[in-house]
N, C-alpha and C. Protein backbone atom coordinates (compact mmCIF):
# COMPACT_ATOMS: atom_id res chain seq x y z
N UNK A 1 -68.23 4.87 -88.07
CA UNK A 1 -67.57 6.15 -88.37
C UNK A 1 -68.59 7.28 -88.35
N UNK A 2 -69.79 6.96 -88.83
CA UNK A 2 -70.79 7.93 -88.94
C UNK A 2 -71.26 8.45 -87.58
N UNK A 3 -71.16 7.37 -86.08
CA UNK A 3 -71.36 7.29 -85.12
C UNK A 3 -70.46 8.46 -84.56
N UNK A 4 -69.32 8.06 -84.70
CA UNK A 4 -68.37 8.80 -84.29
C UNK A 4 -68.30 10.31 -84.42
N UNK A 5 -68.63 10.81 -85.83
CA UNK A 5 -69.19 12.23 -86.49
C UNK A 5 -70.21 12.88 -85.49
N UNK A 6 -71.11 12.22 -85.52
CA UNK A 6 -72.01 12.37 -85.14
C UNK A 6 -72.32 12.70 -83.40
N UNK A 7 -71.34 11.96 -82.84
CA UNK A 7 -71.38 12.25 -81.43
C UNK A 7 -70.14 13.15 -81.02
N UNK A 8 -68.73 13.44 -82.09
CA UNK A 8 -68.07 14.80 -81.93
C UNK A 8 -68.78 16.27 -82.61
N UNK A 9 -69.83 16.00 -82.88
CA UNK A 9 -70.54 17.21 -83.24
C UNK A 9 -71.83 17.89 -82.69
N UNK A 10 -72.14 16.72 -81.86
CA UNK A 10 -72.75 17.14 -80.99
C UNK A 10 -72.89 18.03 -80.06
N UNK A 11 -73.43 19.41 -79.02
CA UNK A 11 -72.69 20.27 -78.40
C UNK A 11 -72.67 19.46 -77.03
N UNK A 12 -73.94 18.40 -76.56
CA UNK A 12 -72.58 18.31 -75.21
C UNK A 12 -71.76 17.40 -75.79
N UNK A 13 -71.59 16.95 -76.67
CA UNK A 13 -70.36 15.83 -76.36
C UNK A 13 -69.10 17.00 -76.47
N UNK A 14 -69.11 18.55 -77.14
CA UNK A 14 -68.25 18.78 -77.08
C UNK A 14 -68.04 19.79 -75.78
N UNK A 15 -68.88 20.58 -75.34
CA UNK A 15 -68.80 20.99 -73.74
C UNK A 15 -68.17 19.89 -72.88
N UNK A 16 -68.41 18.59 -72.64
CA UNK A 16 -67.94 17.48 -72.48
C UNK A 16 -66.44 17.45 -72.74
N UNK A 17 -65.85 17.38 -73.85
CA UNK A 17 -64.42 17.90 -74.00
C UNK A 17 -64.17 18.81 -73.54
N UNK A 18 -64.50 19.79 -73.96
CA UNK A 18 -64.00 21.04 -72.80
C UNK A 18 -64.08 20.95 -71.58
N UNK A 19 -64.92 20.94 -71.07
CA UNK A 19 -65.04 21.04 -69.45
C UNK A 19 -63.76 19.27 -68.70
N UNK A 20 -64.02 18.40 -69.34
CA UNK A 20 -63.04 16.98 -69.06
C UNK A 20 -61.47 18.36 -69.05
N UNK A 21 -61.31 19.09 -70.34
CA UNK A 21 -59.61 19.77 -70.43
C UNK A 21 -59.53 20.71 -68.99
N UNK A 22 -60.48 20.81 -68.67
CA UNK A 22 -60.85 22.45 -67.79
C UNK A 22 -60.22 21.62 -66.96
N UNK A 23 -61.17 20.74 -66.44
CA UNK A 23 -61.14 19.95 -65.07
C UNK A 23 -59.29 19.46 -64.84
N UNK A 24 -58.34 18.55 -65.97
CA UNK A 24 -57.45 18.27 -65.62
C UNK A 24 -56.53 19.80 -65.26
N UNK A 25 -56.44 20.79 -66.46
CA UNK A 25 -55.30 21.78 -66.60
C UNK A 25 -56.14 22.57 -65.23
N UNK A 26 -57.00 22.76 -64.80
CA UNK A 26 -56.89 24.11 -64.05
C UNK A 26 -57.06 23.38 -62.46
N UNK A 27 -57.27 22.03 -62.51
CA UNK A 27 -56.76 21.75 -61.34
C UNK A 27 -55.15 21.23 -60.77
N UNK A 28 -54.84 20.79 -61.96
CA UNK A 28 -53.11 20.76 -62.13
C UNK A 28 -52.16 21.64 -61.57
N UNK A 29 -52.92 22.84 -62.30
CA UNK A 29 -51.84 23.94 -62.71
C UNK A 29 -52.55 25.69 -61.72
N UNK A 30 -53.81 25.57 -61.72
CA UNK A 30 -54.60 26.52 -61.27
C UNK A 30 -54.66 27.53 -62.93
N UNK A 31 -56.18 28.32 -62.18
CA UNK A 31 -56.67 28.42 -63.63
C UNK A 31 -56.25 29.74 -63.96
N UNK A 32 -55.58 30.40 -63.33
CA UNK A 32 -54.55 31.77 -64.27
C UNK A 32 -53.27 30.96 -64.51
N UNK A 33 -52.91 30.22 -64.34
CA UNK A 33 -51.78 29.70 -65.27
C UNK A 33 -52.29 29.27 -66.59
N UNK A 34 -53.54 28.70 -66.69
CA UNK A 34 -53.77 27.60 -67.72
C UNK A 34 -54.41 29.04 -68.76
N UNK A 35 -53.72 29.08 -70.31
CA UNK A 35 -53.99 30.04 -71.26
C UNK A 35 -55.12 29.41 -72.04
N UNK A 36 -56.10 30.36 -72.70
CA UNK A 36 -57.17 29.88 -73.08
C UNK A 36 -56.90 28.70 -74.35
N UNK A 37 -55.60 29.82 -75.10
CA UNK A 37 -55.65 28.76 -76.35
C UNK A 37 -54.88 27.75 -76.11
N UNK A 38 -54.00 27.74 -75.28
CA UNK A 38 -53.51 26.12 -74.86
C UNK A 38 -54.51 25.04 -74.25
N UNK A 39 -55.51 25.72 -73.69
CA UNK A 39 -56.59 24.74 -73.21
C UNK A 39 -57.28 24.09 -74.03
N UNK A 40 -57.74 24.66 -75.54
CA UNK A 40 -57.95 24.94 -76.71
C UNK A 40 -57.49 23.89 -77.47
N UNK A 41 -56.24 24.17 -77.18
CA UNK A 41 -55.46 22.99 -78.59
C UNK A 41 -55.39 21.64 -77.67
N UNK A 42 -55.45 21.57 -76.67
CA UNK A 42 -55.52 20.30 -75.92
C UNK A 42 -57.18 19.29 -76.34
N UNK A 43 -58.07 20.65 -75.81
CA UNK A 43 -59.22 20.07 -76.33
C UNK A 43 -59.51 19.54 -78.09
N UNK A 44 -58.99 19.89 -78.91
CA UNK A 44 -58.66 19.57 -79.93
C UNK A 44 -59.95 19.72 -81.01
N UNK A 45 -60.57 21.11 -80.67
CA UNK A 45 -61.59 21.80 -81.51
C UNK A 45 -61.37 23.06 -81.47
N UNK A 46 -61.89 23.70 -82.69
CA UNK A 46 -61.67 24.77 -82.98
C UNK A 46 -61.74 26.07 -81.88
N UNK A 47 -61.49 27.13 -82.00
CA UNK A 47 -61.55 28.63 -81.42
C UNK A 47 -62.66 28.64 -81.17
N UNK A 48 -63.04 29.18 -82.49
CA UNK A 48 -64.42 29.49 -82.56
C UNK A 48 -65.44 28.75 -81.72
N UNK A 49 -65.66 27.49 -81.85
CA UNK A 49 -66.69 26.38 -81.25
C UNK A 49 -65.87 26.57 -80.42
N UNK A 50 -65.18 26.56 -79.64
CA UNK A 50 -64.77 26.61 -77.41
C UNK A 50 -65.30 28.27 -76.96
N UNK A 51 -65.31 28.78 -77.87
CA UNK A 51 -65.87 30.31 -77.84
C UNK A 51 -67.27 30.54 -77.37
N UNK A 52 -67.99 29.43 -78.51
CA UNK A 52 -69.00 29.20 -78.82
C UNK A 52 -69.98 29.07 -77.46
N UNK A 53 -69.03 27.55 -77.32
CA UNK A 53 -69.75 26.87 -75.68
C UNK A 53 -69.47 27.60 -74.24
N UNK A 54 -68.65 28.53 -74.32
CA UNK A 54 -68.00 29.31 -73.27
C UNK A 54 -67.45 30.62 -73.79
N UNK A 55 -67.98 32.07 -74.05
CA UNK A 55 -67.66 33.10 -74.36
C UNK A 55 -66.60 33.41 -73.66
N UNK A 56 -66.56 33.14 -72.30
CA UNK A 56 -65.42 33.74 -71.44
C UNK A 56 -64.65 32.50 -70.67
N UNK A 57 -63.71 33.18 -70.16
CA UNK A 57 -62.44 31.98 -69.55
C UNK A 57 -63.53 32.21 -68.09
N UNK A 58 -64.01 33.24 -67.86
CA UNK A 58 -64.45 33.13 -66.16
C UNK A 58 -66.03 32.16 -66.15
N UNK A 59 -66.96 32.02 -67.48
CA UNK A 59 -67.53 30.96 -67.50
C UNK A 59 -67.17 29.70 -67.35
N UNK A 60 -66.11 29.61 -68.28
CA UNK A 60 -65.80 28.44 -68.13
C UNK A 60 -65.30 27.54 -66.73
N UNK A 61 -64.84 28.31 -66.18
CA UNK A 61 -64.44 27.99 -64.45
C UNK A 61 -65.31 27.61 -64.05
N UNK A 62 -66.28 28.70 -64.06
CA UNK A 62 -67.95 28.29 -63.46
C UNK A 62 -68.19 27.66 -63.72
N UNK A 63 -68.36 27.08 -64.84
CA UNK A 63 -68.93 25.32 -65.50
C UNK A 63 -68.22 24.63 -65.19
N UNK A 64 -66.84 24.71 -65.10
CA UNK A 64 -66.05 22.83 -64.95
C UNK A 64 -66.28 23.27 -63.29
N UNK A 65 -66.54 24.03 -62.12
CA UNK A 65 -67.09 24.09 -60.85
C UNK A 65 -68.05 23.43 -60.41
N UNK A 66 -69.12 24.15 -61.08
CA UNK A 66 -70.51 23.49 -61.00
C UNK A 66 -70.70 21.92 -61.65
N UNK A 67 -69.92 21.80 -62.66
CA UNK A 67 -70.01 20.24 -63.33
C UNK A 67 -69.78 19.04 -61.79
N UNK A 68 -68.58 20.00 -61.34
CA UNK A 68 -67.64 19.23 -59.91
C UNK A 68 -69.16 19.01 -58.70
N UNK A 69 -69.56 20.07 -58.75
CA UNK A 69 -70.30 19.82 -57.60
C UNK A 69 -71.19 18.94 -58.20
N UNK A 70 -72.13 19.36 -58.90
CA UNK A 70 -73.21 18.41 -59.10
C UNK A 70 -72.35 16.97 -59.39
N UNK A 71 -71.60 16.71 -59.78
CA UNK A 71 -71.29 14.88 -59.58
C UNK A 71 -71.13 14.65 -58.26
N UNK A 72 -70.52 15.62 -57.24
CA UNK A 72 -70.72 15.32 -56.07
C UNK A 72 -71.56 15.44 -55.14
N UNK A 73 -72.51 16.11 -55.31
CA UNK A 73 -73.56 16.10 -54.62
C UNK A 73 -74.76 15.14 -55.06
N UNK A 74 -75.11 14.78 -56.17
CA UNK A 74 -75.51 13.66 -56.87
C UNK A 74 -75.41 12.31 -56.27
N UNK A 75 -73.72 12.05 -56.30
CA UNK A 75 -73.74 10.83 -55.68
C UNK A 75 -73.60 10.58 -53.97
N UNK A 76 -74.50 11.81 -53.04
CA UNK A 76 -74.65 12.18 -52.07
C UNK A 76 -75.88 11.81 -52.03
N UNK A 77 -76.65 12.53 -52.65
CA UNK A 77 -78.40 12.06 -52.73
C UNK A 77 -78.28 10.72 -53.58
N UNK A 78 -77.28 10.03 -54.00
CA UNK A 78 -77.95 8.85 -54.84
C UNK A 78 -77.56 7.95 -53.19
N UNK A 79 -76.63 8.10 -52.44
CA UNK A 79 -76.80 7.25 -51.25
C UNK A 79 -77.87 7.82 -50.42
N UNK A 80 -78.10 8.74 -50.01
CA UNK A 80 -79.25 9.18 -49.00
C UNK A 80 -80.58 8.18 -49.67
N UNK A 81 -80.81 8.07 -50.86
CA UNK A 81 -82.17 7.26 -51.34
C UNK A 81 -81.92 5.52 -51.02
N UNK A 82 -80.32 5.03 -50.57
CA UNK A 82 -79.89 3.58 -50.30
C UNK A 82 -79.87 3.44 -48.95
N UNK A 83 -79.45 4.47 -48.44
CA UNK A 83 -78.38 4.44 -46.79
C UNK A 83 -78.92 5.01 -45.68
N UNK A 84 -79.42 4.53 -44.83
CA UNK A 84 -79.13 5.75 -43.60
C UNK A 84 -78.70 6.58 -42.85
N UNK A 85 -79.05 7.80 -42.58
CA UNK A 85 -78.40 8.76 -42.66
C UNK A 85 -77.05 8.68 -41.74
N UNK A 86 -76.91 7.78 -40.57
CA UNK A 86 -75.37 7.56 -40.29
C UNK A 86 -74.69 7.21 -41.48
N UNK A 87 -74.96 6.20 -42.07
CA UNK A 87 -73.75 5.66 -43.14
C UNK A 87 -73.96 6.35 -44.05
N UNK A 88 -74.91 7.37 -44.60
CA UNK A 88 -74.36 8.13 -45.60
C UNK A 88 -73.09 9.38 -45.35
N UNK A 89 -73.02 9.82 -43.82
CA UNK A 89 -72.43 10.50 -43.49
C UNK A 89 -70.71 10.55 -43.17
N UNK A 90 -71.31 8.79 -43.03
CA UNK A 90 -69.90 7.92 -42.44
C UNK A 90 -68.59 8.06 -44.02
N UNK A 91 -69.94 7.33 -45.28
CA UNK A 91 -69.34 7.71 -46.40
C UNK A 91 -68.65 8.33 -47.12
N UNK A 92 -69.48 9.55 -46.78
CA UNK A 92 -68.78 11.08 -47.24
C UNK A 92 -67.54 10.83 -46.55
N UNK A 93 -67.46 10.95 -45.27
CA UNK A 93 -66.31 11.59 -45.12
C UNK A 93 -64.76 10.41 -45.03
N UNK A 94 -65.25 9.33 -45.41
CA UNK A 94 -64.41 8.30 -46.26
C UNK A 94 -64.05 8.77 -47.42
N UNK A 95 -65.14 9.00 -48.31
CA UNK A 95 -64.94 9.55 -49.54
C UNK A 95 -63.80 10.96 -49.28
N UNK A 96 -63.53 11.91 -48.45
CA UNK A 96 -63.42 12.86 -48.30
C UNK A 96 -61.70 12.26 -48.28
N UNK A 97 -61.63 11.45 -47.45
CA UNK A 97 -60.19 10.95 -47.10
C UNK A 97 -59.43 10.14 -48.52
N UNK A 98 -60.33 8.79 -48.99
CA UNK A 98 -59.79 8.75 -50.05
C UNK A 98 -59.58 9.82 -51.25
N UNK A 99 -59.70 10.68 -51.27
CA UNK A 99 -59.59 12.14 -51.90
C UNK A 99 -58.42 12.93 -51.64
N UNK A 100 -58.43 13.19 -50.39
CA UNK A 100 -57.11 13.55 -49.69
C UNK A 100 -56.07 12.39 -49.89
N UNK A 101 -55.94 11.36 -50.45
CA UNK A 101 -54.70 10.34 -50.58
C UNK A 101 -54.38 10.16 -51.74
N UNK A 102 -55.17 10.83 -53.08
CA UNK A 102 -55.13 10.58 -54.10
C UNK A 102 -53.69 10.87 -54.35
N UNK A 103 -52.98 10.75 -55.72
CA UNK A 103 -51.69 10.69 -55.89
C UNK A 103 -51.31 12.13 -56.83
N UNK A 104 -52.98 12.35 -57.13
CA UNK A 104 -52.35 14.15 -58.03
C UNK A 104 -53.21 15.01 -56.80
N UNK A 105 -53.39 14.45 -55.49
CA UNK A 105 -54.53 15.95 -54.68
C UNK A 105 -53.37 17.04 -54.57
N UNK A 106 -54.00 18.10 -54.36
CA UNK A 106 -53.47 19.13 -54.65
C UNK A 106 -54.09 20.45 -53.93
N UNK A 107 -55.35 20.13 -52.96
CA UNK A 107 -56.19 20.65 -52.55
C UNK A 107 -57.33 20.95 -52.90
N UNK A 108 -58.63 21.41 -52.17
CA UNK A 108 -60.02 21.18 -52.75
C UNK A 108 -59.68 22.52 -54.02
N UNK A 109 -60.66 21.94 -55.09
CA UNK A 109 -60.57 22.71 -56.28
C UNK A 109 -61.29 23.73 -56.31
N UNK A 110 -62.87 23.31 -55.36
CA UNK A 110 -63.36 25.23 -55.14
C UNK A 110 -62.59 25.75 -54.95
N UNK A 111 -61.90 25.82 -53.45
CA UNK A 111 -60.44 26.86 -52.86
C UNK A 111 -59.70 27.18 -53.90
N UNK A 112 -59.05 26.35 -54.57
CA UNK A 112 -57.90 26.63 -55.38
C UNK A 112 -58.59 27.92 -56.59
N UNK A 113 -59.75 27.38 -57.18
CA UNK A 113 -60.23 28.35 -57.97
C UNK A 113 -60.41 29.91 -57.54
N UNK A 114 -61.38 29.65 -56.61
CA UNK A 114 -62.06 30.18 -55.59
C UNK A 114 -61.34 31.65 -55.27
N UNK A 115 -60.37 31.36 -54.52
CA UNK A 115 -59.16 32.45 -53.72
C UNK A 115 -58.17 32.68 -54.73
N UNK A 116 -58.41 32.54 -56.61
CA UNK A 116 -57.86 33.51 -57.05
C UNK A 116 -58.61 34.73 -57.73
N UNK A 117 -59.40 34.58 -57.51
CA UNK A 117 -60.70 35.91 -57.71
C UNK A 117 -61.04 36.55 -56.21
N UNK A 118 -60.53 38.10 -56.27
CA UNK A 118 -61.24 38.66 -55.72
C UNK A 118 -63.14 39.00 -55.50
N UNK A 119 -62.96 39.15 -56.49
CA UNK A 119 -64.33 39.62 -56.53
C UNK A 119 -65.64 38.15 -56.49
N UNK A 120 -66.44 39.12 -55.64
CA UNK A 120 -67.08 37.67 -54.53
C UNK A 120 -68.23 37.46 -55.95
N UNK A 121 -68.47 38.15 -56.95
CA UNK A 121 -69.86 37.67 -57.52
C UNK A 121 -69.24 36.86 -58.88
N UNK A 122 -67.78 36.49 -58.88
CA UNK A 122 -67.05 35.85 -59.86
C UNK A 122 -67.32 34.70 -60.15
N UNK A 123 -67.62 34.10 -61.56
CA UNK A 123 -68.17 33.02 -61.59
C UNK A 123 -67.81 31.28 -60.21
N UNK A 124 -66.12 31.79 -60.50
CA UNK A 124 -65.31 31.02 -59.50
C UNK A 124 -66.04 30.85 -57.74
N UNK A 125 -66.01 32.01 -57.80
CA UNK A 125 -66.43 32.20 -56.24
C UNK A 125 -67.76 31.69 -55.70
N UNK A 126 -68.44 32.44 -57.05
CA UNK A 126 -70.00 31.77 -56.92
C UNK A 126 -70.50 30.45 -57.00
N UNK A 127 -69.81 29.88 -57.54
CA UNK A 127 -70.12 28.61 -57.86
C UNK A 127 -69.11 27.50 -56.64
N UNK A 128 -67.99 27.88 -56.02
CA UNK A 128 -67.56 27.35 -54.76
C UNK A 128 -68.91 27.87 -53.50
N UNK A 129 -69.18 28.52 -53.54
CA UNK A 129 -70.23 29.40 -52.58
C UNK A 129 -71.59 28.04 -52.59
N UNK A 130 -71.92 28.57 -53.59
CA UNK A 130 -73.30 26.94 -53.67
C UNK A 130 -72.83 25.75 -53.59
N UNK A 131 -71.71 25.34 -54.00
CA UNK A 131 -71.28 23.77 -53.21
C UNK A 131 -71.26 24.03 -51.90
N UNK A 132 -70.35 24.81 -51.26
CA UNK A 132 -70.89 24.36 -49.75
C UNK A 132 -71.81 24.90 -49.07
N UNK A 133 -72.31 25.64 -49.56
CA UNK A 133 -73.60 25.98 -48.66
C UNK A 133 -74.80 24.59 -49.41
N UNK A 134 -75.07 23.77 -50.71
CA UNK A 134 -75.35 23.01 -50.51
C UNK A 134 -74.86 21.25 -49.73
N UNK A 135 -73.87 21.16 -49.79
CA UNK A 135 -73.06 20.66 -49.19
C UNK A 135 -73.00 20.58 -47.40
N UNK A 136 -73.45 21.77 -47.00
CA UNK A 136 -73.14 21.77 -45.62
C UNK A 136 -74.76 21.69 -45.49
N UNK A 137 -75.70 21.59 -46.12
CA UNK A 137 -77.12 22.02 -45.94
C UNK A 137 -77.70 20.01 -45.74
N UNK A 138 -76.58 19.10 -47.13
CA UNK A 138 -77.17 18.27 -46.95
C UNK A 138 -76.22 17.55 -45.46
N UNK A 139 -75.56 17.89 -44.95
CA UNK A 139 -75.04 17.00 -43.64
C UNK A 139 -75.79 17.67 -42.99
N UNK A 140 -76.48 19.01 -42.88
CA UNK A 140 -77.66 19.23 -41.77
C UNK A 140 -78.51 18.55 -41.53
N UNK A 141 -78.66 18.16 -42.68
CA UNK A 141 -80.24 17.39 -43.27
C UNK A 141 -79.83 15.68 -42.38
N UNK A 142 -78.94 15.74 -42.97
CA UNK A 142 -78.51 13.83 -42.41
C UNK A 142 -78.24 13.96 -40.93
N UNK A 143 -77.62 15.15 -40.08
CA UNK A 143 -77.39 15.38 -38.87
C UNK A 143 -78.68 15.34 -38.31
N UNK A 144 -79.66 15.97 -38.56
CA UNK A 144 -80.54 16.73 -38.08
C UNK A 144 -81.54 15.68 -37.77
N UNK A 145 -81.68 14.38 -38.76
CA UNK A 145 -82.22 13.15 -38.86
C UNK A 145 -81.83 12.71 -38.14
N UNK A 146 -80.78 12.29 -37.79
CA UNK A 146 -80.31 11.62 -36.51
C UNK A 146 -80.02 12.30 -34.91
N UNK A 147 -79.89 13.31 -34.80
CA UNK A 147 -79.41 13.93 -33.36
C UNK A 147 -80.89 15.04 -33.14
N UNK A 148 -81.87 15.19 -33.94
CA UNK A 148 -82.71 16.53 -33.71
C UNK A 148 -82.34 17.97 -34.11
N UNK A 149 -82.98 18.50 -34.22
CA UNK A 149 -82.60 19.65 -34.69
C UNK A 149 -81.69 20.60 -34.25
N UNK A 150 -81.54 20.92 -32.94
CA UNK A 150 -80.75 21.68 -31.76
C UNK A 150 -79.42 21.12 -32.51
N UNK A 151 -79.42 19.67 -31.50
CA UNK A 151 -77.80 19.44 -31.27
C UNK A 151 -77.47 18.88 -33.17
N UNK A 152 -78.53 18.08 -33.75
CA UNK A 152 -78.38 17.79 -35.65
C UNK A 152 -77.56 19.00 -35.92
N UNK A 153 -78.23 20.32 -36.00
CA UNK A 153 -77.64 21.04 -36.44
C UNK A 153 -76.63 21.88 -36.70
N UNK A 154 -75.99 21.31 -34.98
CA UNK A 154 -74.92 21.96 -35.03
C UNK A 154 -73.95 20.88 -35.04
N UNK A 155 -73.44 19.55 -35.30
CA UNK A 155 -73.43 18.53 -36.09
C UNK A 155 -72.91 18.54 -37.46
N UNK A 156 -74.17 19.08 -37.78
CA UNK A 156 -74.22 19.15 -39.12
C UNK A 156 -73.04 20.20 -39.63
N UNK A 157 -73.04 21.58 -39.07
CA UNK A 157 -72.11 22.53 -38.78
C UNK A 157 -70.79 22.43 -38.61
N UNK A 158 -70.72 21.48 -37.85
CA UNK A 158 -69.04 21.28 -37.75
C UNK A 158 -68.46 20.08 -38.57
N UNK A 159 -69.58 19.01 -39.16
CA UNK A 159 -68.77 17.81 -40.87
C UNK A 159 -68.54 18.92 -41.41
N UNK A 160 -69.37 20.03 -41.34
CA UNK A 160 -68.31 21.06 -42.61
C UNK A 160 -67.44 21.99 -42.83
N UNK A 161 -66.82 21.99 -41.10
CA UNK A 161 -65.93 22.86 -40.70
C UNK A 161 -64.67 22.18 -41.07
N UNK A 162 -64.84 20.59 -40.17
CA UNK A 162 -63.82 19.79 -40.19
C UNK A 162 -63.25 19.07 -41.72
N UNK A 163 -64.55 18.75 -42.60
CA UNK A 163 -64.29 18.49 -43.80
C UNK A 163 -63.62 19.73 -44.84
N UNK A 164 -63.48 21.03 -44.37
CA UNK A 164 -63.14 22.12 -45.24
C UNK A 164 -61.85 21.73 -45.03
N UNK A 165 -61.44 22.14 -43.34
CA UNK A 165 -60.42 22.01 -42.81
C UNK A 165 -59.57 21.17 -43.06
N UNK A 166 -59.64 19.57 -43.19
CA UNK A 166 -59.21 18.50 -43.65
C UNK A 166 -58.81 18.38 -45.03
N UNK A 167 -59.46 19.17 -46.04
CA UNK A 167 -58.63 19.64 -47.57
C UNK A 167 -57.46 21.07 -47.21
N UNK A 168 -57.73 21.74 -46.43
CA UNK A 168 -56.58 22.79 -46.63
C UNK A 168 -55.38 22.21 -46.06
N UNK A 169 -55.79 21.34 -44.80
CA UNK A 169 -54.64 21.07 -44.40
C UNK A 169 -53.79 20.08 -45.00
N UNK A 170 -54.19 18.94 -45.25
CA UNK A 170 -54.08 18.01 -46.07
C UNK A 170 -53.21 18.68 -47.24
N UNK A 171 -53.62 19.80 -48.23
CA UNK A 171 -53.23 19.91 -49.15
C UNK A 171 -51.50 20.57 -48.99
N UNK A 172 -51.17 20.85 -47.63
CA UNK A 172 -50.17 21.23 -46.86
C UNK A 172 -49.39 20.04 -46.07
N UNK A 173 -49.92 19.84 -45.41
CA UNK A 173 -48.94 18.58 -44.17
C UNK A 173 -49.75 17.28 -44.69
N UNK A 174 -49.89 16.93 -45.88
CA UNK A 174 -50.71 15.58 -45.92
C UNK A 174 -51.80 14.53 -45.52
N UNK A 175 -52.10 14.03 -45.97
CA UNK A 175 -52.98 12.89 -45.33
C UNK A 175 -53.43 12.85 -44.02
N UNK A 176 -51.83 12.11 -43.54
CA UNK A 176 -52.00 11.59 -42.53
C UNK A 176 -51.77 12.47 -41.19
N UNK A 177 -51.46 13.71 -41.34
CA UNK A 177 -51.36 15.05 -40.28
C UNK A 177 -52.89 15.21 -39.49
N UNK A 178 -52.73 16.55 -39.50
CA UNK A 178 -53.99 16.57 -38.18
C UNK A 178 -55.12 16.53 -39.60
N UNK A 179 -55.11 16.54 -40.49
CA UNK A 179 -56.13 15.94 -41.45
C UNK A 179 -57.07 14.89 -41.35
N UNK A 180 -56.58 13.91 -41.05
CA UNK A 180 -56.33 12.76 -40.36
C UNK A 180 -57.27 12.70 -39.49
N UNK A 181 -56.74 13.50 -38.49
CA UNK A 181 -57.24 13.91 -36.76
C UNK A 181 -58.62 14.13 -36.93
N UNK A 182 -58.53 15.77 -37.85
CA UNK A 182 -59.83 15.75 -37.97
C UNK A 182 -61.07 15.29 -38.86
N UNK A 183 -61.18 13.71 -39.78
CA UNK A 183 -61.38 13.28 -40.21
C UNK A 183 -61.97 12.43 -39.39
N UNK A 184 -60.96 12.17 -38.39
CA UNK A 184 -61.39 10.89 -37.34
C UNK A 184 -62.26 11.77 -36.31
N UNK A 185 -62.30 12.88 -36.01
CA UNK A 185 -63.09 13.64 -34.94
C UNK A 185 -64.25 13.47 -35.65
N UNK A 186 -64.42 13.76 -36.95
CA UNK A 186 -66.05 13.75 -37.73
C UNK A 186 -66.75 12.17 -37.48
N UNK A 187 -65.57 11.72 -37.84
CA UNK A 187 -66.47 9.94 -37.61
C UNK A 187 -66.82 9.83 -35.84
N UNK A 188 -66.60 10.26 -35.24
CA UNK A 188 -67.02 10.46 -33.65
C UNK A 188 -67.66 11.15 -33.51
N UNK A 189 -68.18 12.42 -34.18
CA UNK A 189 -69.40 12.91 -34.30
C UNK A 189 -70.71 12.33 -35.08
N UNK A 190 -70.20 11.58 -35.88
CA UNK A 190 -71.56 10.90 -36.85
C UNK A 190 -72.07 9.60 -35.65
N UNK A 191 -70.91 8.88 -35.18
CA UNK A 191 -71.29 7.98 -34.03
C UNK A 191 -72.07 8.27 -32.93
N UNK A 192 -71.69 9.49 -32.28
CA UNK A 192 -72.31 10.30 -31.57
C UNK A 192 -73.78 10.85 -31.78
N UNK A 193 -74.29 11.03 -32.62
CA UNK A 193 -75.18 11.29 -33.77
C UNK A 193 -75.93 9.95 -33.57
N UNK A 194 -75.48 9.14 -33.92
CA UNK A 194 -76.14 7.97 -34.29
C UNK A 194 -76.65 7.53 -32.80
N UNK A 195 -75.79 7.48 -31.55
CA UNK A 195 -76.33 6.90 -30.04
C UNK A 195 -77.54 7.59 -30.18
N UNK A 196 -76.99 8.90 -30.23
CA UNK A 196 -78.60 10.28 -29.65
C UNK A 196 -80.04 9.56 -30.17
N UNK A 197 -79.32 9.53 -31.69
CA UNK A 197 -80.70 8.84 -32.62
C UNK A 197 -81.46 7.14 -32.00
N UNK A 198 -80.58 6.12 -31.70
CA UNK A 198 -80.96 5.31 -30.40
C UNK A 198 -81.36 5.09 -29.36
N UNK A 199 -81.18 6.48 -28.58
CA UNK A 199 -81.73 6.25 -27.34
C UNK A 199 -83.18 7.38 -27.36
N UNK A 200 -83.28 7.97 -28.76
CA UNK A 200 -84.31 8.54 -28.61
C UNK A 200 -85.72 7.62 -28.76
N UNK A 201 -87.00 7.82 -28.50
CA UNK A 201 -88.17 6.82 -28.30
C UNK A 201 -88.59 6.78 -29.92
N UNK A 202 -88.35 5.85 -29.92
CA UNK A 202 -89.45 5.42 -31.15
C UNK A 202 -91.02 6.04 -31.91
């Protein structure tokens, strides 16, 4: 019991609650629907302390954003240190598809956040902005390893055209639509990728 005290009083365990409430209601619902103090009583701590850990509702976006990316980019570099750079690439964009099939997707959650703020220096915006520009930086990196820099990079350029593309559409005509299509065009570019990297000399 003392355990228990002790780790709900903690501040991340309770940022941790908050940001876990952020993540379900404002990808559910999108985050001008979701009201602060209903987010609040879900999380099931006081005003004050959600105040505390997040002064503003437009921080808080920014944090359950950035929380999103860094788990995903994380377990991007935790395969790049196992995999080579074809199959880490191959991964992703597996990962990308089982994502798109999930049973609550709803579309990528930068976007959704993202495109309800005008204003480009908004926590929302900013923090979709550094996922894919890191995001598209590390399939350069894995392209660029395998095909050279020229053709790597532009490679690299289009997993993140087609992977953007493949959540908007998806989040519209489904899965299995030209989502799909272009999901399967990326895995023919990582293959493609991978010959170049073969027939180059040792």
């Amino acid at each position: 019991m003392e355990t228990e005290r002790k780790s709900w009083s903690s501040r991340e365990h309770r940022v941790t609650v908050v940001l876990d409430a952020a993540a379900d209601m404002f990808y559910a619902r999108g985050v001008h629907e979701v009201g602060m103090d209903e987010l609040i009583a879900r999380t099931g701590l006081g005003k004050a302390t959600v105040y505390r850990l997040f002064p503003t509702k437009a921080e808080l976006i920014g944090a359950y954003l950035t929380r999103l990316s860094e788990s995903i980019l994380s377990q991007i570099d935790s395969d790049v240190a196992q995999s080579d750079p074809a199959g880490v690439l191959l991964r992703i964009v597996d990962a990308v598809d089982d994502d798109l099939r999930r049973a609550t997707f709803r579309g990528c959650p930068f976007n959704n956040a993202s495109i309800e703020f005008s204003d480009t220096n908004h926590p929302a915006r900013a923090a979709a902005r550094a996922y894919r520009e890191q995001l598209a930086r590390r399939l350069t990196t894995l392209s660029k390893a395998l095909a050279g820099e020229a053709e790597g990079g532009a490679i690299g350029a289009q997993l993140a055209t087609l992977i953007d593309g493949a959540y908007t559409n998806a989040a519209h005509l489904g899965p299995d639509g030209p989502a799909a299509h272009g999901l399967d065009l990326a895995r023919q570019l990582v293959h493609h990728a991978r010959s170049v990297a073969d027939r180059s000399p040792s």
